[in-house]
C-alpha atoms as a PDB file:
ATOM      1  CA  UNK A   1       0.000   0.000   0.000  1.00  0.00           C
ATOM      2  CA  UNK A   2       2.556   2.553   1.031  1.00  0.00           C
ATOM      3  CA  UNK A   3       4.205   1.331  -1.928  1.00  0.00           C
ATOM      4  CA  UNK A   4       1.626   2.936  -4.762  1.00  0.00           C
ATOM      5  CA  UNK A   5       1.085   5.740  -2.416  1.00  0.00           C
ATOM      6  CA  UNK A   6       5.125   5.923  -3.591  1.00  0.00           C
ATOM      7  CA  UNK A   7       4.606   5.363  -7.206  1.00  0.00           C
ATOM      8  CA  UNK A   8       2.191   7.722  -7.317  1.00  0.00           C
ATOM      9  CA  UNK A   9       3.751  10.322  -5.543  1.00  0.00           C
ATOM     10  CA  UNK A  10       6.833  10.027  -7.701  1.00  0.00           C
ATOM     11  CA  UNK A  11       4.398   9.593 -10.747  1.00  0.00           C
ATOM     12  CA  UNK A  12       2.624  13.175  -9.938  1.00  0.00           C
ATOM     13  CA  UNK A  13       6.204  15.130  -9.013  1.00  0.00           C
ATOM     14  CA  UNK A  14       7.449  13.738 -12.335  1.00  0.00           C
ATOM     15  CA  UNK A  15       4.784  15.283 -14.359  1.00  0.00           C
ATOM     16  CA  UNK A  16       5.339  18.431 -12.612  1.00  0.00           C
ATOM     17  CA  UNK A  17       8.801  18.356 -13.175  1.00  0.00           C
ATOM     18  CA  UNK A  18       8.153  17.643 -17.086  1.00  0.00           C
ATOM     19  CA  UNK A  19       5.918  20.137 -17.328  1.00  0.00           C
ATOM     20  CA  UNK A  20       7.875  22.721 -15.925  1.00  0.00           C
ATOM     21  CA  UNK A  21      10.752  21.946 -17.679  1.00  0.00           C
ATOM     22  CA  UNK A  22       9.243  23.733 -21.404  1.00  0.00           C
ATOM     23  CA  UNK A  23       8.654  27.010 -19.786  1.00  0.00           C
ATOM     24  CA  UNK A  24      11.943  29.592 -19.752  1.00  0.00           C
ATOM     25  CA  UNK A  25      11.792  32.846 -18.821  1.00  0.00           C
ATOM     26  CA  UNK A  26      14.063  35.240 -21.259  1.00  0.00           C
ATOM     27  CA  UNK A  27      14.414  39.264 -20.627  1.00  0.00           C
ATOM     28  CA  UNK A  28      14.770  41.360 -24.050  1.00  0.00           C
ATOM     29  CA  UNK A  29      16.783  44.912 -23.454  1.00  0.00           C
ATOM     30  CA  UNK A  30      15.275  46.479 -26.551  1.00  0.00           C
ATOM     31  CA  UNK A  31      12.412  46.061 -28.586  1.00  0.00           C
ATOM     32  CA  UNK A  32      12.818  42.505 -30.528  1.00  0.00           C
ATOM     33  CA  UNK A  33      10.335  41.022 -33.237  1.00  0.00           C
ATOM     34  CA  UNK A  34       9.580  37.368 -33.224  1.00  0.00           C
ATOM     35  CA  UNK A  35       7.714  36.506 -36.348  1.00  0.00           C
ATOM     36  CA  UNK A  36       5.514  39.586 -37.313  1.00  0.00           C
ATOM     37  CA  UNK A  37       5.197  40.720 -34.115  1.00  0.00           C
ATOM     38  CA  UNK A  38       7.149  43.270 -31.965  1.00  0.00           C
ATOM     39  CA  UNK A  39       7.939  42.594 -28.420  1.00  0.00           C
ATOM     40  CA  UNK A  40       8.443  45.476 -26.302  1.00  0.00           C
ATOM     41  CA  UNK A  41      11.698  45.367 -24.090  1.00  0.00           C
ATOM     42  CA  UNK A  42      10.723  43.275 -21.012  1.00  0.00           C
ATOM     43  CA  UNK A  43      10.581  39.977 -19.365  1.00  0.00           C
ATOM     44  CA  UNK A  44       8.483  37.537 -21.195  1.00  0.00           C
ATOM     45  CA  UNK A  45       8.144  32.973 -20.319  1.00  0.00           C
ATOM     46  CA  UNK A  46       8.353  31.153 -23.356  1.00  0.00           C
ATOM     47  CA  UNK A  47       6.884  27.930 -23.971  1.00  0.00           C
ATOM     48  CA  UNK A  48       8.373  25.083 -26.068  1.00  0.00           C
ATOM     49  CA  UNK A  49       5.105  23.119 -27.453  1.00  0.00           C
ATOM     50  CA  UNK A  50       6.100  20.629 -29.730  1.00  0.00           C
ATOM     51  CA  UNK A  51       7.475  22.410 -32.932  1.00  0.00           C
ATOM     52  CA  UNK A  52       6.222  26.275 -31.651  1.00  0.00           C
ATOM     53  CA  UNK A  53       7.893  28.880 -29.444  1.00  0.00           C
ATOM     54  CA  UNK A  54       4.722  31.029 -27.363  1.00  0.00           C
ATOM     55  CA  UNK A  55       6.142  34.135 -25.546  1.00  0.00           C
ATOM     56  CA  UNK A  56       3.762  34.490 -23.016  1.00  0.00           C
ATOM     57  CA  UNK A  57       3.631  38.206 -21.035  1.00  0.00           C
ATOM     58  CA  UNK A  58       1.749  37.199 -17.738  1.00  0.00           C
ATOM     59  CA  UNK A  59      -0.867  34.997 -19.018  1.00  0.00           C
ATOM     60  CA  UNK A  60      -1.340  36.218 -22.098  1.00  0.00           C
ATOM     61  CA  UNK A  61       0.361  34.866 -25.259  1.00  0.00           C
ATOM     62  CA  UNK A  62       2.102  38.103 -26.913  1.00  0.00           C
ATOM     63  CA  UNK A  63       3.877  36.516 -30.412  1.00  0.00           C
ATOM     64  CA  UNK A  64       4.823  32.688 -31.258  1.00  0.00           C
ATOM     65  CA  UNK A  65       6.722  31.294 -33.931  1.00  0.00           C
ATOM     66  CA  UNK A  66       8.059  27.965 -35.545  1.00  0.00           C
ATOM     67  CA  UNK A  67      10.670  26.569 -33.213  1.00  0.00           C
ATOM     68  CA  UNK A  68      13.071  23.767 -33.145  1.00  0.00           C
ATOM     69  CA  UNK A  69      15.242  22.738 -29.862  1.00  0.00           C
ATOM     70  CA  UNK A  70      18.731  21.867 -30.407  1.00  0.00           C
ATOM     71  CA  UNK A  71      21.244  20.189 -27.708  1.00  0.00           C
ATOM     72  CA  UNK A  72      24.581  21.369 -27.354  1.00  0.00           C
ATOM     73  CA  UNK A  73      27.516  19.874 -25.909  1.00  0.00           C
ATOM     74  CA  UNK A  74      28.090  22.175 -23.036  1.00  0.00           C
ATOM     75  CA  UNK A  75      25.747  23.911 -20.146  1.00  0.00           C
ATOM     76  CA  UNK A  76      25.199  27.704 -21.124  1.00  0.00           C
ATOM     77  CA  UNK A  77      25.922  30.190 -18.101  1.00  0.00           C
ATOM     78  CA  UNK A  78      23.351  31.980 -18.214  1.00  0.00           C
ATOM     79  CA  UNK A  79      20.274  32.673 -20.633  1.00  0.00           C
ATOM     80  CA  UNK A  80      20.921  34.620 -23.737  1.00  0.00           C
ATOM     81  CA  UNK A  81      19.532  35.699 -27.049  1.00  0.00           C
ATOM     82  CA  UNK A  82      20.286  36.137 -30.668  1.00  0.00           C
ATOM     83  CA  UNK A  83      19.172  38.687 -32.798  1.00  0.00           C
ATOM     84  CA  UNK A  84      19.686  39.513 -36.351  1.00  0.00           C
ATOM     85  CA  UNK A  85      18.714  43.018 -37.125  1.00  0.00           C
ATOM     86  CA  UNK A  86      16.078  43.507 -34.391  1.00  0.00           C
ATOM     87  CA  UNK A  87      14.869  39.953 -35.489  1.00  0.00           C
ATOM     88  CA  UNK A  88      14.578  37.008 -32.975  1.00  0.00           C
ATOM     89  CA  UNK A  89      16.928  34.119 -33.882  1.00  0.00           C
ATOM     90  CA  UNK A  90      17.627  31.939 -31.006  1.00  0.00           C
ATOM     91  CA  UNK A  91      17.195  31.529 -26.835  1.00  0.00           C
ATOM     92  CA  UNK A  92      20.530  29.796 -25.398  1.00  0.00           C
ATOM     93  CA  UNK A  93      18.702  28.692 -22.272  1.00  0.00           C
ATOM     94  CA  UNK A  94      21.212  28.930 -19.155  1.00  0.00           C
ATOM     95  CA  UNK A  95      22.014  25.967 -17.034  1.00  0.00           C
ATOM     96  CA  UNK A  96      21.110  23.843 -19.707  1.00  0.00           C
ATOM     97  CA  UNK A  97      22.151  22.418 -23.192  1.00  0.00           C
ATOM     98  CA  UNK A  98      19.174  23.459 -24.818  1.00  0.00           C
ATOM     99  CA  UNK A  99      18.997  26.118 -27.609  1.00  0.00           C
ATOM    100  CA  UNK A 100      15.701  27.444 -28.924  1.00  0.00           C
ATOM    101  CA  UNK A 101      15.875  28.355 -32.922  1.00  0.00           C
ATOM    102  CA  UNK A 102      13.021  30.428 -33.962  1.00  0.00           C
ATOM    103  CA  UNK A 103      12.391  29.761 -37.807  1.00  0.00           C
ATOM    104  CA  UNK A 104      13.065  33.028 -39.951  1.00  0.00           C
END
């Protein structure tokens, strides 16, 4: 009995865990566009759903775009982004391996 009381503890903390594990936060210092849309400079959570990036500004979804993950070799330091002429390219997500590429 205590057992599955166990398993299912384990069970529930690993969904959490999963689930928390797509969400990022990223802070822009100047006004950056992702897709057609312009984010104001600002702290925004992103969301990695599959094959889409959703910048999220409180609860509300602000801009999302085609997105792939890629896995590097080494941990990034800290959380940083790409740009290409006020253009969106990439999140390197800190204290992970995991790079965000936003399709152009």
């Amino acid at each position: 009995m205590l057992s599955k009381k166990l398993l299912i503890g384990f069970a529930a903390l690993g969904i959490g865990i999963a689930s928390a594990a797509s969400d990022y936060k990223v802070e822009l210092t100047q006004a950056t566009h992702v897709g057609a849309t312009e984010l104001k400079a600002g702290t925004y959570k992103v969301e990695v759903q599959g094959d889409k990036a959703i910048f999220k500004s409180g609860k509300d979804v602000v801009a999302q775009s085609s997105a792939t993950v890629e896995n590097g070799k080494q941990k990034y330091s800290f959380t940083s982004v790409s740009t290409n002429a006020s253009k969106l390219e990439s999140i390197s997500v800190g204290g992970t391996t995991m790079k965000i590429v936003l399709a152009q």
